[in-house]
PDB file of N, CA and C in Angstrom:
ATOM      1  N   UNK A   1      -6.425  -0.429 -25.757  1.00  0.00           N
ATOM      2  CA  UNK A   1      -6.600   0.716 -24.860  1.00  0.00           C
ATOM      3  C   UNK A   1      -5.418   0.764 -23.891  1.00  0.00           C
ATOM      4  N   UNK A   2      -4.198   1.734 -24.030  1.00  0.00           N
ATOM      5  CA  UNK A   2      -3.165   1.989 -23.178  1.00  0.00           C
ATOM      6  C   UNK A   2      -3.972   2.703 -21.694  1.00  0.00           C
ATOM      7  N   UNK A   3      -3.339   2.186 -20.463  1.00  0.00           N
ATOM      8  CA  UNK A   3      -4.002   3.092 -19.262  1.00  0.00           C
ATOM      9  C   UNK A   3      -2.383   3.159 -18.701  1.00  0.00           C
ATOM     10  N   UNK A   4      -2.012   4.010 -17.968  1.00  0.00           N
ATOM     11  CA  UNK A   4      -1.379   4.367 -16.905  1.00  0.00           C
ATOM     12  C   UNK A   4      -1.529   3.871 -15.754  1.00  0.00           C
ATOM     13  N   UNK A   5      -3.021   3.395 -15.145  1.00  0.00           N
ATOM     14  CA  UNK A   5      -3.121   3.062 -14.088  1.00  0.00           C
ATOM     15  C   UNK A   5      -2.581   1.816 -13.952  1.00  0.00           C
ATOM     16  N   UNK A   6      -2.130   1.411 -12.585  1.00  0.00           N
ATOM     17  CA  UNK A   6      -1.982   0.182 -11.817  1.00  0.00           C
ATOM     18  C   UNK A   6      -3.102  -0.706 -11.629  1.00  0.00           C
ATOM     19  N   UNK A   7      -2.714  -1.781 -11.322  1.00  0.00           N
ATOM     20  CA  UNK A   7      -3.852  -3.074 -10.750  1.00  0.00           C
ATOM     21  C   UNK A   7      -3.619  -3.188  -9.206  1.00  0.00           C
ATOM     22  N   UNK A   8      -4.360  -2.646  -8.451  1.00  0.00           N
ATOM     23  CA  UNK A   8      -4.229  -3.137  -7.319  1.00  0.00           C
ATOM     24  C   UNK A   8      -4.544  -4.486  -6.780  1.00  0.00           C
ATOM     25  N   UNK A   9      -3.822  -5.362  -6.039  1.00  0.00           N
ATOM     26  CA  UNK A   9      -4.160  -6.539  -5.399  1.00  0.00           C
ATOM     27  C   UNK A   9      -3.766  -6.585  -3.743  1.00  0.00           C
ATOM     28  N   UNK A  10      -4.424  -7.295  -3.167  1.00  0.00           N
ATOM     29  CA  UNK A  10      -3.986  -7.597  -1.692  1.00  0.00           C
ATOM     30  C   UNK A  10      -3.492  -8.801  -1.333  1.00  0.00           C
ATOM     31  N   UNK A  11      -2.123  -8.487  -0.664  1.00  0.00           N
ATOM     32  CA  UNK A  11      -2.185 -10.047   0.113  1.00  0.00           C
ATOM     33  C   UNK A  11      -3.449 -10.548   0.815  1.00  0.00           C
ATOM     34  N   UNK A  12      -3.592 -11.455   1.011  1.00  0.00           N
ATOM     35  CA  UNK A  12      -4.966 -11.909   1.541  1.00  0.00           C
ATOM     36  C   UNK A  12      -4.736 -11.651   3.231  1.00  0.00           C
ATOM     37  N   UNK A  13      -3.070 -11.643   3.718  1.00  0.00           N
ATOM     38  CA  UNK A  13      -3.235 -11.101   5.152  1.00  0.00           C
ATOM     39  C   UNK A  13      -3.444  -8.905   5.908  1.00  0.00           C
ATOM     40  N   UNK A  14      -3.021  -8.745   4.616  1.00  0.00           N
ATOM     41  CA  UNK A  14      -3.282  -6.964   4.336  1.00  0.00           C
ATOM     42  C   UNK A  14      -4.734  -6.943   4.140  1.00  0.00           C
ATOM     43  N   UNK A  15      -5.565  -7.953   3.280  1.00  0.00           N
ATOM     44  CA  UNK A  15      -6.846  -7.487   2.848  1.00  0.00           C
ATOM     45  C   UNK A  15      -7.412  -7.717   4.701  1.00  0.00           C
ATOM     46  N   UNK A  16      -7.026  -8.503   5.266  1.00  0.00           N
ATOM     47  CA  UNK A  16      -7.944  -8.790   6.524  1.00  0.00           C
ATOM     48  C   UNK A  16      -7.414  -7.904   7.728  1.00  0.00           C
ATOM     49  N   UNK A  17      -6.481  -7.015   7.248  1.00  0.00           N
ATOM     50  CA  UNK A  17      -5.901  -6.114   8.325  1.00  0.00           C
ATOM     51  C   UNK A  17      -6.716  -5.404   7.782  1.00  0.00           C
ATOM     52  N   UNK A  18      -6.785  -4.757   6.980  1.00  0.00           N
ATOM     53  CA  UNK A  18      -7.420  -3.596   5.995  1.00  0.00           C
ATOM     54  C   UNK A  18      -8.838  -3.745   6.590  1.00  0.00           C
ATOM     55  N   UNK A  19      -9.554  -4.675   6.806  1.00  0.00           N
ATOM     56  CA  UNK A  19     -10.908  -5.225   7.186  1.00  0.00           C
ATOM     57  C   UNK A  19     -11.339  -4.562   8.453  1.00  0.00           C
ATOM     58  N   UNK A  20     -10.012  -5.351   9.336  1.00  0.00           N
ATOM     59  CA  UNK A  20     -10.114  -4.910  10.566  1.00  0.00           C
ATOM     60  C   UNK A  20      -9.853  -3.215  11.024  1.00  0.00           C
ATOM     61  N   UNK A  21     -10.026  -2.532   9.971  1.00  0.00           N
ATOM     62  CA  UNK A  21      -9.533  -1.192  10.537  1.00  0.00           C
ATOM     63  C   UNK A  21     -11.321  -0.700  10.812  1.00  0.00           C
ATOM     64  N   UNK A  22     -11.158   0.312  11.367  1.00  0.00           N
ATOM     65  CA  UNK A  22     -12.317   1.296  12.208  1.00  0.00           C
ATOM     66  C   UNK A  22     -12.961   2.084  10.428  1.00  0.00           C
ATOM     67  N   UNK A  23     -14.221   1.770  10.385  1.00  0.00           N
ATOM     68  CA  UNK A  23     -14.599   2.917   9.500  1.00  0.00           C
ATOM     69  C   UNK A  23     -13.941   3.836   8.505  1.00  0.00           C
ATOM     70  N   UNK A  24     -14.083   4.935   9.339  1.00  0.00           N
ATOM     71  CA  UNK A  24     -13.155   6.075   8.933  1.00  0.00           C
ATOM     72  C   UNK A  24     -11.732   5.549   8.473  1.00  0.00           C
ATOM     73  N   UNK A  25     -11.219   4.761   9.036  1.00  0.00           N
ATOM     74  CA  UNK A  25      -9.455   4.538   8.772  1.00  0.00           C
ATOM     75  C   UNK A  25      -9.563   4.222   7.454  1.00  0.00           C
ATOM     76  N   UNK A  26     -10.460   2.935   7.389  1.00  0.00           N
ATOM     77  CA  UNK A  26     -10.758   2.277   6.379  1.00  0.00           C
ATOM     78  C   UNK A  26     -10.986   3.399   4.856  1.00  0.00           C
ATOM     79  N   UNK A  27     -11.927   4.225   5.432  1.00  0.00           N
ATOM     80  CA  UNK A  27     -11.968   5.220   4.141  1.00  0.00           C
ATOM     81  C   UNK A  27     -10.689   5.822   3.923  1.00  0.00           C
ATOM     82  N   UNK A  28     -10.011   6.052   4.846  1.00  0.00           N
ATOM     83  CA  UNK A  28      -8.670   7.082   4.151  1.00  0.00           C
ATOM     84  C   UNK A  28      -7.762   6.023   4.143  1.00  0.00           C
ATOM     85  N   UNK A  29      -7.421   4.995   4.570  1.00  0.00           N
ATOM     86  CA  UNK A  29      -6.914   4.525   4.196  1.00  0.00           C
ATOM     87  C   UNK A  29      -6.708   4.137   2.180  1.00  0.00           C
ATOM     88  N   UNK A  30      -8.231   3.739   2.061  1.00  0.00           N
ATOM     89  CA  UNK A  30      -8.567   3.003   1.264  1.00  0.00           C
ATOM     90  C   UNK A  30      -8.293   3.965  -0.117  1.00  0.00           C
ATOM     91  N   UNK A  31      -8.377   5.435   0.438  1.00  0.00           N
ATOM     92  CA  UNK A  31      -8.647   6.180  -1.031  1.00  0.00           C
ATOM     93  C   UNK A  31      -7.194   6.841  -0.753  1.00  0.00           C
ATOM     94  N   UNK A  32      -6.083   6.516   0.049  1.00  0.00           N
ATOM     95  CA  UNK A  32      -4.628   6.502  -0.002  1.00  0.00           C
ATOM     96  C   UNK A  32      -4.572   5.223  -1.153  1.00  0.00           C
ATOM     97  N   UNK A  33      -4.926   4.400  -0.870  1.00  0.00           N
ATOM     98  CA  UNK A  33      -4.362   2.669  -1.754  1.00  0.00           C
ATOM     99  C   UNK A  33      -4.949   3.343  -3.118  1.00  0.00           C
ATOM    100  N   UNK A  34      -5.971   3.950  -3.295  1.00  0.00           N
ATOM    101  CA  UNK A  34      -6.615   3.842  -4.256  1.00  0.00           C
ATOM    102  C   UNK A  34      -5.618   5.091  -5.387  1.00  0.00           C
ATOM    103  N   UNK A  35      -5.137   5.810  -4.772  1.00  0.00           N
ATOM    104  CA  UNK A  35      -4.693   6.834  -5.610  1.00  0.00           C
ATOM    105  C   UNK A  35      -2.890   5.939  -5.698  1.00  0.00           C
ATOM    106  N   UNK A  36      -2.738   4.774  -4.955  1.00  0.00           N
ATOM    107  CA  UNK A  36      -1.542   4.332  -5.461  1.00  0.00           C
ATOM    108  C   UNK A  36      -1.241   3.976  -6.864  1.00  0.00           C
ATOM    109  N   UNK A  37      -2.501   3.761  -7.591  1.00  0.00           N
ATOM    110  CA  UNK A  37      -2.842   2.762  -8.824  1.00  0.00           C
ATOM    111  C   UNK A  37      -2.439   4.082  -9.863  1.00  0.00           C
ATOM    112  N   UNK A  38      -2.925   5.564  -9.268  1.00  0.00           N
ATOM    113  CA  UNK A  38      -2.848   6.255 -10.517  1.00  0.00           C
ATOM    114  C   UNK A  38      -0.904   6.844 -10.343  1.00  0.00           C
ATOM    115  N   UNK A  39      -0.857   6.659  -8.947  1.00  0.00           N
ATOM    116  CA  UNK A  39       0.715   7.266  -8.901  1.00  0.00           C
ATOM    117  C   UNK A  39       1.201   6.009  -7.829  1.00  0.00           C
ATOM    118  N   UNK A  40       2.470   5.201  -8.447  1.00  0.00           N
ATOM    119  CA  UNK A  40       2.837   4.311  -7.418  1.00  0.00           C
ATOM    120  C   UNK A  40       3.638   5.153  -6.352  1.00  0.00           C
ATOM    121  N   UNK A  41       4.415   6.259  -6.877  1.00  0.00           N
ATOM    122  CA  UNK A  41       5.615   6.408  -6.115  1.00  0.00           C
ATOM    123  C   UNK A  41       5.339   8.026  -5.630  1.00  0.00           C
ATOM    124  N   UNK A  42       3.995   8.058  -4.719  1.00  0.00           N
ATOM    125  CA  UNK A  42       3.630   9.714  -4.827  1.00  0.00           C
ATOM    126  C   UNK A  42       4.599  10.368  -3.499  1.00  0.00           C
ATOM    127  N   UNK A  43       4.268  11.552  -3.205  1.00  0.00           N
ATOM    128  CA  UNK A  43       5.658  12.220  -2.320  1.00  0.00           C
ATOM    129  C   UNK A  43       5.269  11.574  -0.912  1.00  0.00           C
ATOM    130  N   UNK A  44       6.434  11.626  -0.530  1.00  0.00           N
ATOM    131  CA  UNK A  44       6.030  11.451   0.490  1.00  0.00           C
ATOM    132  C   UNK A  44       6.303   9.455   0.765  1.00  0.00           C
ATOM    133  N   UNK A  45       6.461   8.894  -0.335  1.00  0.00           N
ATOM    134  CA  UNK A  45       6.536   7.875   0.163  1.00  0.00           C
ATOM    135  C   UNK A  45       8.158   6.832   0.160  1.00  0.00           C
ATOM    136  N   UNK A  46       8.295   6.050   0.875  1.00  0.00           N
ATOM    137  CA  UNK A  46       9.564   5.817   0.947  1.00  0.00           C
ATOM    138  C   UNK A  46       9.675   3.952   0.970  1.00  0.00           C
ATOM    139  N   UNK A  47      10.828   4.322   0.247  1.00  0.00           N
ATOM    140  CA  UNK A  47      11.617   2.577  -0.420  1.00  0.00           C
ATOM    141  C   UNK A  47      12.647   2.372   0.931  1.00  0.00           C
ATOM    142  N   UNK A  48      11.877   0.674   0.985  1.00  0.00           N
ATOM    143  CA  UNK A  48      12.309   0.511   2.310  1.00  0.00           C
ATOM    144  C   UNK A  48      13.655  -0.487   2.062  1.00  0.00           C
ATOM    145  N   UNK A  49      14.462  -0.357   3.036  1.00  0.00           N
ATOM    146  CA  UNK A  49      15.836  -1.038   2.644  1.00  0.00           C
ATOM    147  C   UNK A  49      15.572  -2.105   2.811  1.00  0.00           C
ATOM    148  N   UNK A  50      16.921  -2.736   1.852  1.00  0.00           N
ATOM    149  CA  UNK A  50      17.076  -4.267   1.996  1.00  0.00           C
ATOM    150  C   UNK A  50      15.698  -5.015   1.025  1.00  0.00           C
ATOM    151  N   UNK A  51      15.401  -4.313   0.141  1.00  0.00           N
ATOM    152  CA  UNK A  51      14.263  -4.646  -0.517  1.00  0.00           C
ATOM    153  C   UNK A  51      14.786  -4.133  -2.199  1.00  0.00           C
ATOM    154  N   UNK A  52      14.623  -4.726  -3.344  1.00  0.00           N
ATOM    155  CA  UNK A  52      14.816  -4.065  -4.211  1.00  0.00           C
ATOM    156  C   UNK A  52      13.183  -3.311  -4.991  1.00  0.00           C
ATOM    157  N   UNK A  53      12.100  -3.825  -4.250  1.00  0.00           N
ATOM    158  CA  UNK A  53      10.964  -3.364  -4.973  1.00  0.00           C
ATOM    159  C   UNK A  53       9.597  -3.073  -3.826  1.00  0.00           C
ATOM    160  N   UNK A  54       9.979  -2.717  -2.726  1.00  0.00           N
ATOM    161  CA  UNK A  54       9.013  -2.390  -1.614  1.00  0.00           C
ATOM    162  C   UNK A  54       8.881  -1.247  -0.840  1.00  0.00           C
ATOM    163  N   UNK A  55       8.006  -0.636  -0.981  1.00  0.00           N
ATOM    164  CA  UNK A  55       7.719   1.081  -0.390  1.00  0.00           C
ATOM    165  C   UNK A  55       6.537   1.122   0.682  1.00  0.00           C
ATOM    166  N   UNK A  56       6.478   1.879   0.892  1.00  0.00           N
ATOM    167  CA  UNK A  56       5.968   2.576   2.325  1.00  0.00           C
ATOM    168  C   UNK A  56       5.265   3.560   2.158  1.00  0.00           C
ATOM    169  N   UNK A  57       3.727   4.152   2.190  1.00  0.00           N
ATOM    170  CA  UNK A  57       3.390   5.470   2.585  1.00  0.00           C
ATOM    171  C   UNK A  57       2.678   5.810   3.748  1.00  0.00           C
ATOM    172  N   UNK A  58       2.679   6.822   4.458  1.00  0.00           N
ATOM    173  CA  UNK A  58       1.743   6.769   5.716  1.00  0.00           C
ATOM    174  C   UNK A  58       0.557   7.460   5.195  1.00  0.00           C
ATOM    175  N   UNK A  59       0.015   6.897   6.352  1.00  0.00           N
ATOM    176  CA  UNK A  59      -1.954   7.203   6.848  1.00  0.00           C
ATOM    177  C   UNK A  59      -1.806   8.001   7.993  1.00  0.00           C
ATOM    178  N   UNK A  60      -1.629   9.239   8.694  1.00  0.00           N
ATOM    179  CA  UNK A  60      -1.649   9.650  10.287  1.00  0.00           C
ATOM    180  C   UNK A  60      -0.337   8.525  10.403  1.00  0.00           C
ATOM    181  N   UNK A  61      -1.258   7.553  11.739  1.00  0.00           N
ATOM    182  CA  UNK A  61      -0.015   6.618  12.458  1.00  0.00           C
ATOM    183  C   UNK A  61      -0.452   5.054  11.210  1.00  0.00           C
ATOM    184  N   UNK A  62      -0.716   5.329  10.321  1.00  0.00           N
ATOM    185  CA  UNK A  62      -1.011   3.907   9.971  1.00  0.00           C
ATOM    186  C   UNK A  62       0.239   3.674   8.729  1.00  0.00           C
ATOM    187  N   UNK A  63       0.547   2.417   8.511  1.00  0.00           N
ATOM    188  CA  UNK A  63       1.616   2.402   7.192  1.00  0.00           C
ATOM    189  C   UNK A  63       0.882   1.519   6.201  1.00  0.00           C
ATOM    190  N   UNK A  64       1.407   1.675   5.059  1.00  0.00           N
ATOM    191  CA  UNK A  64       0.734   0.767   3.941  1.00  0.00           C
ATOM    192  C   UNK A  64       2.271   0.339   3.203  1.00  0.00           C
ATOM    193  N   UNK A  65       2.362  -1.060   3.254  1.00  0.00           N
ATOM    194  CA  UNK A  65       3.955  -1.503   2.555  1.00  0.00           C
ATOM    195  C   UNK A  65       3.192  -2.302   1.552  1.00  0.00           C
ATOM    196  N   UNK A  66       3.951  -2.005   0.060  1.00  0.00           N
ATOM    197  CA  UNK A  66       3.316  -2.515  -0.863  1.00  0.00           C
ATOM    198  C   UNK A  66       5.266  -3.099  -1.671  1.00  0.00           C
ATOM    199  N   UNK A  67       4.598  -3.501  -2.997  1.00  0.00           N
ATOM    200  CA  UNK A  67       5.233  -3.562  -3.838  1.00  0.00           C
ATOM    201  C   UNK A  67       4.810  -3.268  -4.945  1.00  0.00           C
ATOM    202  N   UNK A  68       5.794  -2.236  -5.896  1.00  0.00           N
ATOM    203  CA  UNK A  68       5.603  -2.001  -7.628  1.00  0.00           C
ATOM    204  C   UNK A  68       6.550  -2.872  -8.151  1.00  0.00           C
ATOM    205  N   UNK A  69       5.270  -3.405  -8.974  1.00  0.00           N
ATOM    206  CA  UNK A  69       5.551  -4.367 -10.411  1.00  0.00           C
ATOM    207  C   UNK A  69       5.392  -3.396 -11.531  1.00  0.00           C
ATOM    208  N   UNK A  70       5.847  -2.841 -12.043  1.00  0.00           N
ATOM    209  CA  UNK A  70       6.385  -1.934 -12.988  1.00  0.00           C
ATOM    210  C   UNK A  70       5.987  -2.536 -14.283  1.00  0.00           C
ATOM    211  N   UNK A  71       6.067  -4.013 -14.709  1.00  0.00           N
ATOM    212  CA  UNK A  71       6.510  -4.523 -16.042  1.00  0.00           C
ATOM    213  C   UNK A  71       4.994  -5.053 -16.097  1.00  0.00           C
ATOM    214  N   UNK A  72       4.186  -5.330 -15.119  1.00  0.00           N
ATOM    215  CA  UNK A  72       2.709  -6.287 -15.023  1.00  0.00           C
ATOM    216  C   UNK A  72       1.995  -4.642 -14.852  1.00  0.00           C
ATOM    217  N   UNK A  73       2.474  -4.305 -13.935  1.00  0.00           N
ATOM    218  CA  UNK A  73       1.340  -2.794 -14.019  1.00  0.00           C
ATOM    219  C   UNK A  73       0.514  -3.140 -12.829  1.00  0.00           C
ATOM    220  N   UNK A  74       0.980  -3.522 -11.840  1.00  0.00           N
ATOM    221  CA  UNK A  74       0.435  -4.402 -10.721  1.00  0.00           C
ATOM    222  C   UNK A  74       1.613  -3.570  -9.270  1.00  0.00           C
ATOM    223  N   UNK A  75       0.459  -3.170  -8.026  1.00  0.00           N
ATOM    224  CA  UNK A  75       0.906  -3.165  -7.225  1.00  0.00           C
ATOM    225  C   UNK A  75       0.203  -3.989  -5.972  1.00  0.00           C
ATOM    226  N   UNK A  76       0.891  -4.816  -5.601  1.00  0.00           N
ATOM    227  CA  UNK A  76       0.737  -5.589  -4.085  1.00  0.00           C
ATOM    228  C   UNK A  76       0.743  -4.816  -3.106  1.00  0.00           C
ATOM    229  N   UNK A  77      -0.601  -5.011  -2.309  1.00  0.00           N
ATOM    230  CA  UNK A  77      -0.618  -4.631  -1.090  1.00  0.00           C
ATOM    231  C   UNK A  77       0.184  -5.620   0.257  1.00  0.00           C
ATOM    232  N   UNK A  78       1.008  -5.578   0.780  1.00  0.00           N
ATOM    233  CA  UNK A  78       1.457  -6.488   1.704  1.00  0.00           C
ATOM    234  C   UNK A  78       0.779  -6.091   3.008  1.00  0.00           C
ATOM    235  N   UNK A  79       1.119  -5.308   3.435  1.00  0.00           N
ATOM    236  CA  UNK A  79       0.780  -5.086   4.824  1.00  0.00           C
ATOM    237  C   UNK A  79      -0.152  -3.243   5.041  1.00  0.00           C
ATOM    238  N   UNK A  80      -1.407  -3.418   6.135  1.00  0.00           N
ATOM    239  CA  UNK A  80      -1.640  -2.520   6.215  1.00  0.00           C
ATOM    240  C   UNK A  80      -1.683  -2.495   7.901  1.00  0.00           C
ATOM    241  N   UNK A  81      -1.205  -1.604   8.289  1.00  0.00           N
ATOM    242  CA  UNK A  81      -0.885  -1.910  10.113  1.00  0.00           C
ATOM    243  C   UNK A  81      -0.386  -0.810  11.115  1.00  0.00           C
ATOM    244  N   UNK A  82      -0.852  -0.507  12.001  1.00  0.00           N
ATOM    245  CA  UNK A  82      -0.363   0.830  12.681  1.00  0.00           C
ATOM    246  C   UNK A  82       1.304   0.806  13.005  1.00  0.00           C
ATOM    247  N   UNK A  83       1.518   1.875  13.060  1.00  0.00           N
ATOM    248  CA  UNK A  83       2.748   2.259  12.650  1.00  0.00           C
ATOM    249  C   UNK A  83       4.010   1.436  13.409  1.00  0.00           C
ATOM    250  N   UNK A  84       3.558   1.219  15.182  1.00  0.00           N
ATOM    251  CA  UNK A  84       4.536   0.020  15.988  1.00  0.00           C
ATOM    252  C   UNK A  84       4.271  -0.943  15.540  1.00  0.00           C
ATOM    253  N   UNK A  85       3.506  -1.433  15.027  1.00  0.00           N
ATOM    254  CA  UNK A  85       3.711  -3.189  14.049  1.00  0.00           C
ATOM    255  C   UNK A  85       3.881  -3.643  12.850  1.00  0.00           C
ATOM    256  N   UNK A  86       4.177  -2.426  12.174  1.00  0.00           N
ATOM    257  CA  UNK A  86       4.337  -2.565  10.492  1.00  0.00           C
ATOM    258  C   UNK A  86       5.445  -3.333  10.304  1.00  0.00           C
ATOM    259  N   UNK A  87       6.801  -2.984  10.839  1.00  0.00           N
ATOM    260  CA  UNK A  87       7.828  -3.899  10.642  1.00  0.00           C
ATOM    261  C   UNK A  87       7.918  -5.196  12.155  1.00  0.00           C
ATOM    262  N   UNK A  88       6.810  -5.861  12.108  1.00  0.00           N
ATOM    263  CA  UNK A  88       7.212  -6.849  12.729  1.00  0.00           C
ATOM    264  C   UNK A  88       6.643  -8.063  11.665  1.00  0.00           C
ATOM    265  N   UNK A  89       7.257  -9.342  12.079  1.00  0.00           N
ATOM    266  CA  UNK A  89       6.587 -10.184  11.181  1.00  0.00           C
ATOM    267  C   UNK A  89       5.315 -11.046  11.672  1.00  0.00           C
TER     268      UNK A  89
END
Protein backbone atom coordinates (compact mmCIF):
# COMPACT_ATOMS: atom_id res chain seq x y z
CA UNK A 1 0.00 0.00 0.00
CA UNK A 2 1.84 3.31 -1.38
CA UNK A 3 0.56 6.53 0.91
CA UNK A 4 1.79 10.03 0.37
CA UNK A 5 1.35 10.83 3.80
CA UNK A 6 4.12 11.59 6.36
CA UNK A 7 4.80 10.03 9.87
CA UNK A 8 4.62 12.48 12.30
CA UNK A 9 6.90 12.27 15.46
CA UNK A 10 7.78 14.66 18.37
CA UNK A 11 10.77 15.54 20.04
CA UNK A 12 9.86 14.58 23.43
CA UNK A 13 10.73 18.45 24.41
CA UNK A 14 8.02 19.88 21.52
CA UNK A 15 5.60 17.04 22.66
CA UNK A 16 5.67 18.77 26.32
CA UNK A 17 5.54 22.31 24.90
CA UNK A 18 2.72 21.17 22.71
CA UNK A 19 1.12 19.87 26.17
CA UNK A 20 1.59 22.94 27.76
CA UNK A 21 -0.36 25.01 25.29
CA UNK A 22 -4.06 26.42 26.32
CA UNK A 23 -6.90 24.23 24.79
CA UNK A 24 -7.84 25.96 21.87
CA UNK A 25 -4.02 26.55 20.80
CA UNK A 26 -3.61 23.06 21.23
CA UNK A 27 -6.47 22.33 18.70
CA UNK A 28 -5.14 24.60 15.97
CA UNK A 29 -2.15 24.06 16.59
CA UNK A 30 -2.49 20.39 16.43
CA UNK A 31 -4.64 20.18 13.15
CA UNK A 32 -1.75 22.75 11.61
CA UNK A 33 0.88 19.59 12.57
CA UNK A 34 -1.64 17.36 11.42
CA UNK A 35 -2.12 18.59 7.85
CA UNK A 36 1.91 18.72 7.81
CA UNK A 37 1.86 14.83 7.21
CA UNK A 38 -0.42 15.28 4.11
CA UNK A 39 1.68 18.46 2.77
CA UNK A 40 5.23 18.97 4.37
CA UNK A 41 6.04 22.13 2.59
CA UNK A 42 2.41 23.98 2.50
CA UNK A 43 2.40 27.97 1.64
CA UNK A 44 3.23 29.89 3.70
CA UNK A 45 5.91 28.05 5.31
CA UNK A 46 9.57 28.84 5.48
CA UNK A 47 13.20 26.99 5.45
CA UNK A 48 15.11 28.33 8.05
CA UNK A 49 18.81 29.23 7.39
CA UNK A 50 21.82 27.62 8.22
CA UNK A 51 19.87 24.37 8.24
CA UNK A 52 19.85 22.05 5.26
CA UNK A 53 16.44 20.27 6.30
CA UNK A 54 14.38 22.55 8.87
CA UNK A 55 11.18 24.70 8.29
CA UNK A 56 8.93 26.83 10.05
CA UNK A 57 5.10 27.44 9.84
CA UNK A 58 3.06 29.83 11.92
CA UNK A 59 -0.03 29.43 14.25
CA UNK A 60 -1.31 33.41 14.89
CA UNK A 61 1.94 34.22 17.22
CA UNK A 62 2.87 30.55 17.69
CA UNK A 63 5.80 28.72 15.46
CA UNK A 64 6.12 25.06 14.77
CA UNK A 65 10.02 24.15 13.57
CA UNK A 66 10.11 20.77 12.29
CA UNK A 67 12.20 18.74 10.02
CA UNK A 68 11.41 16.76 6.50
CA UNK A 69 12.84 13.42 6.11
CA UNK A 70 11.86 13.00 2.63
CA UNK A 71 13.57 9.41 2.11
CA UNK A 72 11.81 7.78 5.69
CA UNK A 73 8.54 9.75 5.00
CA UNK A 74 8.94 11.11 8.50
CA UNK A 75 8.57 14.60 9.79
CA UNK A 76 10.06 15.72 13.30
CA UNK A 77 8.46 17.95 15.34
CA UNK A 78 11.29 20.00 17.17
CA UNK A 79 9.93 22.82 18.70
CA UNK A 80 6.45 24.20 19.32
CA UNK A 81 6.71 27.80 21.09
CA UNK A 82 5.40 31.35 20.89
CA UNK A 83 6.86 33.29 18.48
CA UNK A 84 9.73 35.45 21.02
CA UNK A 85 11.13 32.03 22.05
CA UNK A 86 11.14 29.86 19.09
CA UNK A 87 14.67 30.71 18.20
CA UNK A 88 16.14 30.59 21.56
CA UNK A 89 17.77 27.48 22.81
Amino acid sequence: MASNSYTLRFKNSAAKEFRGLSKELRQRVGEAIDRLSLNPRPEGMVKLQGSDNLYRIRIGDYRVVYIIDDKEKVILIMRVRHRRDVYQN
